[in-house]
N, C-alpha and C. Protein backbone atom coordinates (compact mmCIF):
# COMPACT_ATOMS: atom_id res chain seq x y z
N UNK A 1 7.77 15.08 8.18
CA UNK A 1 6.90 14.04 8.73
C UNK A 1 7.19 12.71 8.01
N UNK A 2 6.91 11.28 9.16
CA UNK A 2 7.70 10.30 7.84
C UNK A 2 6.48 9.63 7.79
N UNK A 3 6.59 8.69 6.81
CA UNK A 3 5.27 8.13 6.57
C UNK A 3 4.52 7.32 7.87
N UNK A 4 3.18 6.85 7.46
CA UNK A 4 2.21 5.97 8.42
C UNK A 4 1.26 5.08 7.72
N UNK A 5 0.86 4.29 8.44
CA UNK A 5 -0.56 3.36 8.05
C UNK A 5 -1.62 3.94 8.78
N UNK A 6 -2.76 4.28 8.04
CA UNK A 6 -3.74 4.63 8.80
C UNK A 6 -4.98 3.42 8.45
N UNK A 7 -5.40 2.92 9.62
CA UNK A 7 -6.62 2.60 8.94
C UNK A 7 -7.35 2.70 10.02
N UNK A 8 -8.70 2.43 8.43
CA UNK A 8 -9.98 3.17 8.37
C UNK A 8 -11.29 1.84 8.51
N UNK A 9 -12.14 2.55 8.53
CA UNK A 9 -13.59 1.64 8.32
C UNK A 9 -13.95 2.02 6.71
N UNK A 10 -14.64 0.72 6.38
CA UNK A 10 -14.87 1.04 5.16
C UNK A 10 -16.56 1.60 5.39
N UNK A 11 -17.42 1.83 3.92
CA UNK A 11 -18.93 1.76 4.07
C UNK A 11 -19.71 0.70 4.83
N UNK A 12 -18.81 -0.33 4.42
CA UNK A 12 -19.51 -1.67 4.38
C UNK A 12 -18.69 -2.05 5.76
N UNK A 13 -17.86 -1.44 6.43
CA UNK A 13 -18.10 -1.56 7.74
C UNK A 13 -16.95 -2.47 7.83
N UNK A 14 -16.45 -2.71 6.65
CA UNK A 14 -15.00 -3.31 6.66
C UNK A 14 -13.48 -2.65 7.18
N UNK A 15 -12.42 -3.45 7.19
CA UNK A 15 -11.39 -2.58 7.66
C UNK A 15 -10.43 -2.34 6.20
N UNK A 16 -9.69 -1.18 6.09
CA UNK A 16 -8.65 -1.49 5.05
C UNK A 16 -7.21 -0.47 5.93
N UNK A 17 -6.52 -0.20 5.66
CA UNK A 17 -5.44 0.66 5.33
C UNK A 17 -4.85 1.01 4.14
N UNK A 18 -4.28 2.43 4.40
CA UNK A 18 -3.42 3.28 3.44
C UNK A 18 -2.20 3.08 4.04
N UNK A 19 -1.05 3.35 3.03
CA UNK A 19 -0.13 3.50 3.47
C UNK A 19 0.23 5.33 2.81
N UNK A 20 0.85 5.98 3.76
CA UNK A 20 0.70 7.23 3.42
C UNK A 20 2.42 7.91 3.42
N UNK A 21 3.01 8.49 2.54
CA UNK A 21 4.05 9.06 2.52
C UNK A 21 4.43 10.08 3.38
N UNK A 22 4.83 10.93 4.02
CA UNK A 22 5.54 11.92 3.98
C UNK A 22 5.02 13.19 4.24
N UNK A 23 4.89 13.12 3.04
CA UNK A 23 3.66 14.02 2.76
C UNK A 23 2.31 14.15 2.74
N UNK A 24 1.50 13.28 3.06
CA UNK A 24 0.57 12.77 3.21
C UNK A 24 -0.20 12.39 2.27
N UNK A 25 0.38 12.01 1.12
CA UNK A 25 -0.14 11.30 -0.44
C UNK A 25 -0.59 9.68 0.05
N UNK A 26 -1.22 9.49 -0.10
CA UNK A 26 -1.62 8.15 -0.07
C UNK A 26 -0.98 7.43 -1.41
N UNK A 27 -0.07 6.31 -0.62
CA UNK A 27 1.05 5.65 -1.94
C UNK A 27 0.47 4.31 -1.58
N UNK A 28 -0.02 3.35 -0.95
CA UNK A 28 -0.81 2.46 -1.21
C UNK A 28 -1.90 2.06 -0.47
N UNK A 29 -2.66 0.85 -1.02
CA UNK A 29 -4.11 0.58 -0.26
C UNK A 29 -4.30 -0.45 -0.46
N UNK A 30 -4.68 -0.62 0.76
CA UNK A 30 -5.11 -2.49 1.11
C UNK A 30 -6.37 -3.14 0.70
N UNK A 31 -6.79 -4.05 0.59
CA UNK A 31 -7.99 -4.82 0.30
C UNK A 31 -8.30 -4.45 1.60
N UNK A 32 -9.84 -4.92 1.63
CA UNK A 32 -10.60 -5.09 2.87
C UNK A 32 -10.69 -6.25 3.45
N UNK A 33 -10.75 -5.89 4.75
CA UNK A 33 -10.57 -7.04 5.62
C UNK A 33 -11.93 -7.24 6.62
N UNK A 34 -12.19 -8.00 7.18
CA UNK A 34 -13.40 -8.50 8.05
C UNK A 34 -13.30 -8.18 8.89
N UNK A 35 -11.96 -7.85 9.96
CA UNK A 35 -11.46 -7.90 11.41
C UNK A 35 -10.31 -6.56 11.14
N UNK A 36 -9.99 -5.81 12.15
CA UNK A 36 -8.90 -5.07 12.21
C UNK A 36 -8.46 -6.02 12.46
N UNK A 37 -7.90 -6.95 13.18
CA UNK A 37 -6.44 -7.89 13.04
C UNK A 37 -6.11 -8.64 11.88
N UNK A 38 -7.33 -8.71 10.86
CA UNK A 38 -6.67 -8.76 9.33
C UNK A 38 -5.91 -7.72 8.84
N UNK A 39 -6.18 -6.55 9.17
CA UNK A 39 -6.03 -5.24 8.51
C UNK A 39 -4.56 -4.94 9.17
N UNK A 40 -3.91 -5.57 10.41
CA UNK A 40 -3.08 -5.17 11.07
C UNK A 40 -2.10 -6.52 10.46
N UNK A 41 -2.40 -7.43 10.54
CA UNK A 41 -1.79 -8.28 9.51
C UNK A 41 -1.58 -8.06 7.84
N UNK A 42 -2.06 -7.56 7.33
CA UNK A 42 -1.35 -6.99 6.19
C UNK A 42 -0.80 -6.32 6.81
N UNK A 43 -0.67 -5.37 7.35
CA UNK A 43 0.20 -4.22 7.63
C UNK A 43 1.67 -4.42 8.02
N UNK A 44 1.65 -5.68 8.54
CA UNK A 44 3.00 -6.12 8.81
C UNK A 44 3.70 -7.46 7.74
N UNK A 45 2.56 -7.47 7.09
CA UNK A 45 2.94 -8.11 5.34
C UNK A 45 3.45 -6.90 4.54
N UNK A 46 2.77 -5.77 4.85
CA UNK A 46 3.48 -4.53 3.76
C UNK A 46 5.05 -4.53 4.21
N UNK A 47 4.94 -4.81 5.44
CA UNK A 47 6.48 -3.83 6.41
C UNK A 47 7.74 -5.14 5.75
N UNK A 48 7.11 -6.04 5.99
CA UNK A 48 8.22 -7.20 5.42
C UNK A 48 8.34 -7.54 4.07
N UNK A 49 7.04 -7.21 3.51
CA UNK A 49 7.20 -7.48 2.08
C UNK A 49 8.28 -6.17 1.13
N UNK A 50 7.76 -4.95 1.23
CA UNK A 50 8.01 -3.91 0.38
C UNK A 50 9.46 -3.55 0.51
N UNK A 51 10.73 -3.79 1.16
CA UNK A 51 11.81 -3.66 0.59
C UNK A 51 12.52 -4.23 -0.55
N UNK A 52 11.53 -5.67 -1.33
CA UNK A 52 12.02 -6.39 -2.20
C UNK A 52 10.98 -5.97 -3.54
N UNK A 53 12.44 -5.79 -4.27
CA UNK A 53 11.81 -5.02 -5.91
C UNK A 53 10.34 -6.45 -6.35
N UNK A 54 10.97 -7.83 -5.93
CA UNK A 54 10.41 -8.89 -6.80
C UNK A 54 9.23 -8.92 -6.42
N UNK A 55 8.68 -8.23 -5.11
CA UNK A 55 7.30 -8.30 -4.94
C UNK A 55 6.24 -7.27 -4.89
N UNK A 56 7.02 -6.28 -6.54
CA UNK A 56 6.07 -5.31 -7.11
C UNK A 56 5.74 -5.68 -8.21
N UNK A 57 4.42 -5.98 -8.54
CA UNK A 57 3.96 -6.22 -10.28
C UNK A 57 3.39 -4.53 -10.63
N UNK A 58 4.41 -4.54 -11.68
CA UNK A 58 4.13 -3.22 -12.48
C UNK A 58 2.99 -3.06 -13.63
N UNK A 59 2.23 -2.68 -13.23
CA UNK A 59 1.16 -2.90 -14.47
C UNK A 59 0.27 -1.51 -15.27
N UNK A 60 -0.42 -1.63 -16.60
CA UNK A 60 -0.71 -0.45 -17.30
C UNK A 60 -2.09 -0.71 -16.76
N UNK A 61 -3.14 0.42 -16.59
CA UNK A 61 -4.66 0.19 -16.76
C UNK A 61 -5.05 0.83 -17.79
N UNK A 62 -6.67 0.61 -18.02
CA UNK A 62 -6.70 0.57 -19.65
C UNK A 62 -6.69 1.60 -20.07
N UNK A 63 -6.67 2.96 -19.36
CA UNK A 63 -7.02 4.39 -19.57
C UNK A 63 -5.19 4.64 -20.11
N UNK A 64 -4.25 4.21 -19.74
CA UNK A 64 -2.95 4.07 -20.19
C UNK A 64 -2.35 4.79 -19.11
N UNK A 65 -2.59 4.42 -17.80
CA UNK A 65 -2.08 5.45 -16.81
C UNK A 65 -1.19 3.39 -15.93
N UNK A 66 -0.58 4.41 -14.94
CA UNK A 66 0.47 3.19 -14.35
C UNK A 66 -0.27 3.33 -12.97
N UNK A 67 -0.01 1.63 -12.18
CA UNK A 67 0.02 1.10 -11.27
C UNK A 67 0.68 0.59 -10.71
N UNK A 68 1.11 -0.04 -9.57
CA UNK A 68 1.41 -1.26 -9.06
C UNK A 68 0.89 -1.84 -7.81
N UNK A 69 1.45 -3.20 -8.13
CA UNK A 69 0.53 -4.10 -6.38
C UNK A 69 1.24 -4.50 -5.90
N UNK A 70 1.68 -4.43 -5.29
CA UNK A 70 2.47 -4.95 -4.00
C UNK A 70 1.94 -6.48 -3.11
N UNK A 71 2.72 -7.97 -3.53
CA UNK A 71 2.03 -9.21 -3.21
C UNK A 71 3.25 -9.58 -2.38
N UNK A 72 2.18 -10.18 -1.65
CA UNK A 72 3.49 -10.87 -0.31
C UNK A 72 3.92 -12.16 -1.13
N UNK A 73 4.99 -12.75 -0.37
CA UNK A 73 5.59 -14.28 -0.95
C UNK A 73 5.05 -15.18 -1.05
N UNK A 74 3.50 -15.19 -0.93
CA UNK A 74 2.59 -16.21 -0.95
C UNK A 74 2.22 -15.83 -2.72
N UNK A 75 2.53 -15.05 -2.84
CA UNK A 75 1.85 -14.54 -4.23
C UNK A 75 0.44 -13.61 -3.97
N UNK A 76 -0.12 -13.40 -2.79
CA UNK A 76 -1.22 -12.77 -2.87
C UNK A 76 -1.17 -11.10 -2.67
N UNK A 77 -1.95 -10.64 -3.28
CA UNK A 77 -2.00 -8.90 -3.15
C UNK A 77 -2.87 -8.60 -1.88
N UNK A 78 -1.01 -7.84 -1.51
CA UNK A 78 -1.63 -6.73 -0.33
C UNK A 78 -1.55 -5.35 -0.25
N UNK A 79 -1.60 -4.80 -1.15
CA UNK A 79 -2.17 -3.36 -1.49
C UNK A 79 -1.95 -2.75 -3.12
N UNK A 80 -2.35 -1.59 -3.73
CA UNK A 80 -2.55 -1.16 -4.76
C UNK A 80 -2.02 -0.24 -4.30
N UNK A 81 -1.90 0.79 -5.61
CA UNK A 81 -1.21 2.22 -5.32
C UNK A 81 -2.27 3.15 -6.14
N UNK A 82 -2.23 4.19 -6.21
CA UNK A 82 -2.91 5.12 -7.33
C UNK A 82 -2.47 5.37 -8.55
N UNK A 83 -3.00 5.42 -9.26
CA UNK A 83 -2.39 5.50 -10.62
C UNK A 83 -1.80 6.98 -11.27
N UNK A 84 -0.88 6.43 -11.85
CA UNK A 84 0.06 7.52 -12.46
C UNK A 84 0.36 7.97 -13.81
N UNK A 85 0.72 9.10 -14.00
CA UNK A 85 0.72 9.15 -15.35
C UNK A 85 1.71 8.80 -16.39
N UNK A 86 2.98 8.79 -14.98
CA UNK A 86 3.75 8.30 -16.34
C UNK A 86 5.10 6.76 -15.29
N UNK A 87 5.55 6.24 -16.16
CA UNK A 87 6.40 4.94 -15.24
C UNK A 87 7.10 5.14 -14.19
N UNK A 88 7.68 6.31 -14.75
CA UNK A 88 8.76 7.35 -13.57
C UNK A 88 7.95 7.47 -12.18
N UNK A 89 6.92 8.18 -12.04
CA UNK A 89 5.78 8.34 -11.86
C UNK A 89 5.79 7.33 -10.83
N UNK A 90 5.26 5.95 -11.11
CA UNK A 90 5.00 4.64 -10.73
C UNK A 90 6.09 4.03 -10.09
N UNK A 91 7.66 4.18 -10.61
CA UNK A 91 8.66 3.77 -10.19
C UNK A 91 9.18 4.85 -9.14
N UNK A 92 8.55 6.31 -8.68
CA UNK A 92 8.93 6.68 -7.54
C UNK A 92 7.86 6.43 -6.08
N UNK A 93 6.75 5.80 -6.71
CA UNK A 93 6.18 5.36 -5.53
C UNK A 93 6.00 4.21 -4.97
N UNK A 94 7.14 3.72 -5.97
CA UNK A 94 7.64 1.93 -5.42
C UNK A 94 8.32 2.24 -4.76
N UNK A 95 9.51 3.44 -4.69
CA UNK A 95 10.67 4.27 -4.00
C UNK A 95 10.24 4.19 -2.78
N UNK A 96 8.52 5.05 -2.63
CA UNK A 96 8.77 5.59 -1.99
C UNK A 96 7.77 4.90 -0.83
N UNK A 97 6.99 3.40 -1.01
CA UNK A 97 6.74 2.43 -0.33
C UNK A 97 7.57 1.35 0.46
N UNK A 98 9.12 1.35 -0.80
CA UNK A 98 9.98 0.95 -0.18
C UNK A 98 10.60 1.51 1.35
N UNK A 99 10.82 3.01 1.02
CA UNK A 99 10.98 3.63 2.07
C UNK A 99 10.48 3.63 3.31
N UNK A 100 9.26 4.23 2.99
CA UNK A 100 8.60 4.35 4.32
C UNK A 100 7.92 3.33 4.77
N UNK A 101 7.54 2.08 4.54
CA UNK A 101 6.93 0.81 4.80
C UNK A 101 7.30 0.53 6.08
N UNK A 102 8.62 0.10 5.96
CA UNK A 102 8.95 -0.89 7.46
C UNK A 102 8.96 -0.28 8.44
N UNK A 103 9.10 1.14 8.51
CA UNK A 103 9.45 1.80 9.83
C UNK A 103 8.50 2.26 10.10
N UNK A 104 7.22 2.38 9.50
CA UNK A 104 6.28 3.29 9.37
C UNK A 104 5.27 3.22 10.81
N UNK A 105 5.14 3.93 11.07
CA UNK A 105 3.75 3.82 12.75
C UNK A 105 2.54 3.78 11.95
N UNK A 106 1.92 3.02 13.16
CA UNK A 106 -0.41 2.53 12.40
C UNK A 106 -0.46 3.80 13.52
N UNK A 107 -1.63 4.52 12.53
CA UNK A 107 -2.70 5.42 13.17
C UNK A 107 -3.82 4.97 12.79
N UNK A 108 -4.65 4.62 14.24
CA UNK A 108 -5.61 3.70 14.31
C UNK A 108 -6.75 4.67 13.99
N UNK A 109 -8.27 4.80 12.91
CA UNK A 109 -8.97 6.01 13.15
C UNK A 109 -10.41 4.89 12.81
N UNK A 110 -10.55 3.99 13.47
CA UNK A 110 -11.38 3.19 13.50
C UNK A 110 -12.03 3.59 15.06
């Protein structure tokens, strides 16, 4: 199975998306948006952004586990990933956002 975007409603009635691997790991997540056509607009900020290494900031959180965010060329963040335990870890799900990003199909469950 190859990866997808699914998005969702939030509590608050907001929109976000995942971006989901393969396997169905959730490898990143979007801010919330006001409108699904925000939410569908990142989504095609992920697809153009994520083949380029320069627009992953690699970062530690304080528990000492790994992240990264994924910011379009504006400089702004359009999604997070889950945190990992180790860089390797972190550096295969930059892999593996790279991958499946651009080609990826939206499953709409709004």
């Amino acid at each position: 199975m190859a990866g997808q975007f699914v998005i969702k409603r939030s509590t608050s009635n907001q929109f976000y998306f995942n971006l989901k691997a393969g396997n169905g790991e959730v490898i990143l997540t979007s801010e919330q948006y006001v409108s699904k056509s925000g939410a569908e607009n990142g989504i095609n900020s992920v697809k153009s952004n994520a083949p380029y290494d320069a627009n992953y900031e690699r970062k530690k959180a304080t528990n000492d586990q790994f992240y990264f965010v994924l910011k379009a060329s504006n400089g702004q963040t359009i999604g997070k990933s889950e945190l990992y335990k180790t860089s390797a870890g972190m550096e295969n799900g930059i892999q593996s956002v790279k991958n499946n990003a651009p080609t990826a199909p939206t499953v709409d469950l709004t």
